[in-house]
C-alpha atoms as a PDB file:
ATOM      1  CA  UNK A   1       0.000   0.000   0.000  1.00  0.00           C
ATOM      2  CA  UNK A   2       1.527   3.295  -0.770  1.00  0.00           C
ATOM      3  CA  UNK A   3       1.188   6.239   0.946  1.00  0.00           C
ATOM      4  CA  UNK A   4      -0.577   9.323  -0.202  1.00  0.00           C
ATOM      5  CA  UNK A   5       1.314  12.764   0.479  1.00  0.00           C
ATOM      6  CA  UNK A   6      -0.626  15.810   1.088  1.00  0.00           C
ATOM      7  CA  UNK A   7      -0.702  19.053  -0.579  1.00  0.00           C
ATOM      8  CA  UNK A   8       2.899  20.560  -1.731  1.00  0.00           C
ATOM      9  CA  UNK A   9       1.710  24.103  -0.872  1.00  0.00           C
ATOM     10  CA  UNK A  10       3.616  27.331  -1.529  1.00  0.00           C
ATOM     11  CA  UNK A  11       2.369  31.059  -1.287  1.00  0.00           C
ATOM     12  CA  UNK A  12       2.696  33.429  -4.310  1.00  0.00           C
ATOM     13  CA  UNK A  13       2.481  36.961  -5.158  1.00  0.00           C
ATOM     14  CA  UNK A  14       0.981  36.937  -9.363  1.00  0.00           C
ATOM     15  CA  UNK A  15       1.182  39.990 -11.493  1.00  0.00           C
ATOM     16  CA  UNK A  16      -1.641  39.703 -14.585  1.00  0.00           C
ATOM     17  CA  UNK A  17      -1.240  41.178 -17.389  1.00  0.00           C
ATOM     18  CA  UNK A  18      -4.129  43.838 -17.174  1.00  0.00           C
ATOM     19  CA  UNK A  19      -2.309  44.920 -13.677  1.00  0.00           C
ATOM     20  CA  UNK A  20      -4.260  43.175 -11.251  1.00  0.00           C
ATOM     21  CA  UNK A  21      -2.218  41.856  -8.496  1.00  0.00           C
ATOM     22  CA  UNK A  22      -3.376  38.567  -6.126  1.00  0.00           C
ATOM     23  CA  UNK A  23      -1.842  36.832  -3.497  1.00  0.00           C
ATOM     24  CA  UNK A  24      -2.260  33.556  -2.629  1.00  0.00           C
ATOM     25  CA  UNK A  25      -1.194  29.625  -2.447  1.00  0.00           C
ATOM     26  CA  UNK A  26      -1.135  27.500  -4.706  1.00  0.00           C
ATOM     27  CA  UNK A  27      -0.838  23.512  -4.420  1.00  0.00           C
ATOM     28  CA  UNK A  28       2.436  22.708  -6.875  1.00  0.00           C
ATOM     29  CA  UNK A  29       1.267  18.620  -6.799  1.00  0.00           C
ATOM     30  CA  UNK A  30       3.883  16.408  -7.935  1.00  0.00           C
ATOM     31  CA  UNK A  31       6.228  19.333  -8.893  1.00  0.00           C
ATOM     32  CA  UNK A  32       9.128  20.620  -7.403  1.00  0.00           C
ATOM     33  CA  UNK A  33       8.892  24.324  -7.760  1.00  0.00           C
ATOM     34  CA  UNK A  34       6.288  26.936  -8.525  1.00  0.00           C
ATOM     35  CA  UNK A  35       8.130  27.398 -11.777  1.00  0.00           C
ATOM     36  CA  UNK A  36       7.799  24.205 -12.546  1.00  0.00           C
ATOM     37  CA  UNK A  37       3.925  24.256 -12.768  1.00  0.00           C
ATOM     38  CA  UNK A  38       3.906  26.661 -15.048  1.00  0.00           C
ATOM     39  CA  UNK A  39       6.623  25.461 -17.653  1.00  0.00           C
ATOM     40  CA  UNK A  40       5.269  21.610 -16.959  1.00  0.00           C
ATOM     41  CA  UNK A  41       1.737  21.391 -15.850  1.00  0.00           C
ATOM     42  CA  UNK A  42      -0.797  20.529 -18.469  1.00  0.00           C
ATOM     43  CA  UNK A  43      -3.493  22.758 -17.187  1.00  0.00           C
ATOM     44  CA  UNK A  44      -3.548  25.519 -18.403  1.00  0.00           C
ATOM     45  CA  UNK A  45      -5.261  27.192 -15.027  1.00  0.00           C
ATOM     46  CA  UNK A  46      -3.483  28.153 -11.996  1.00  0.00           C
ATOM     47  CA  UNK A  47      -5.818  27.661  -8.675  1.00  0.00           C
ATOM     48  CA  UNK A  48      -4.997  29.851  -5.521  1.00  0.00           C
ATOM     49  CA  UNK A  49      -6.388  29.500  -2.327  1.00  0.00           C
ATOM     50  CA  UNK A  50      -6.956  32.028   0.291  1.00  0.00           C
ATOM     51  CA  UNK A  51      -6.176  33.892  -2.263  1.00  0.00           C
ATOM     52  CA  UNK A  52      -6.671  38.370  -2.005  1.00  0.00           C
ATOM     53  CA  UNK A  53      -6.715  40.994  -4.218  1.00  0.00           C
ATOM     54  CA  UNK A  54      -5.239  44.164  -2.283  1.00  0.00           C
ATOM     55  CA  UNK A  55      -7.676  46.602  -2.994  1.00  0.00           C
ATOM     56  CA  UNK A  56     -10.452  44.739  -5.342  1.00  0.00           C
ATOM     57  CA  UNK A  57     -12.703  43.581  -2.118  1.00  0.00           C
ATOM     58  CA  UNK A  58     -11.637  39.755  -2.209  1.00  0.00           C
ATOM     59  CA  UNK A  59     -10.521  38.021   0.134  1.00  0.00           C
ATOM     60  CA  UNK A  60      -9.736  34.638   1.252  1.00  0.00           C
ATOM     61  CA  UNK A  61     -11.317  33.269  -1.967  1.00  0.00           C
ATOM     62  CA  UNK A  62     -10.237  30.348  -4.523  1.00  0.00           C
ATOM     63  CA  UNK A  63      -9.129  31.954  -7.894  1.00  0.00           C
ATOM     64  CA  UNK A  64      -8.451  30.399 -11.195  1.00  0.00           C
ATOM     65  CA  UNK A  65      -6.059  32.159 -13.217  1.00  0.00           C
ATOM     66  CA  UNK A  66      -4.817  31.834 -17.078  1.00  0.00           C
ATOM     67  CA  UNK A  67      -1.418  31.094 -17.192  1.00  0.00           C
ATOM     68  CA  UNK A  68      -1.726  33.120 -20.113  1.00  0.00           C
ATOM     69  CA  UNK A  69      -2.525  36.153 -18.135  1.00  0.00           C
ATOM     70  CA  UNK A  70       0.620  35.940 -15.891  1.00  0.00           C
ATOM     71  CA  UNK A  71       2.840  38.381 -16.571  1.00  0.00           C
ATOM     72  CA  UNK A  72       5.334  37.396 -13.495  1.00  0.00           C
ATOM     73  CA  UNK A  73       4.868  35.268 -10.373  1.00  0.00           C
ATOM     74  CA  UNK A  74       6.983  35.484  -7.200  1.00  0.00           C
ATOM     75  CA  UNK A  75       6.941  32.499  -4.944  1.00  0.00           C
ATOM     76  CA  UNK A  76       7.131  33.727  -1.067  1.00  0.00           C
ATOM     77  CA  UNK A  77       9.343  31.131   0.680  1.00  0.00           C
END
């Protein structure tokens, strides 16, 4: 029987290309690094979690973003 691991969980700070900026976490799964989600990972969605928006009113939501909408994204570690 082999064990399950949990969540590989790292916080983020993602710049979009229409300016907005959200912070968040995002599960990387079987990856490494946040980098490596983006370059590897065949979805083309990145999901944060208690994710905010400073100043757009959201807070501690679940957002899907477009990796083709990502200008730059800085892992917090």
């Amino acid at each position: 029987m082999s064990e399950s691991k949990g969540p590989k969980i790292k916080k983020a700070n993602i710049r979009l290309s229409d300016g907005t900026h959200i912070k968040g976490q995002v599960n990387i799964k079987e990856h490494d690094r946040l980098s490596d989600l983006l370059n590897f990972g065949e979805d083309p969605f990145v999901v944060l979690f208690n994710a905010t928006v400073p100043g757009g009113g959201i807070g501690g939501k679940v957002i899907f973003v477009s990796k083709n909408q990502i200008l730059w994204i800085c892992p917090e570690d």
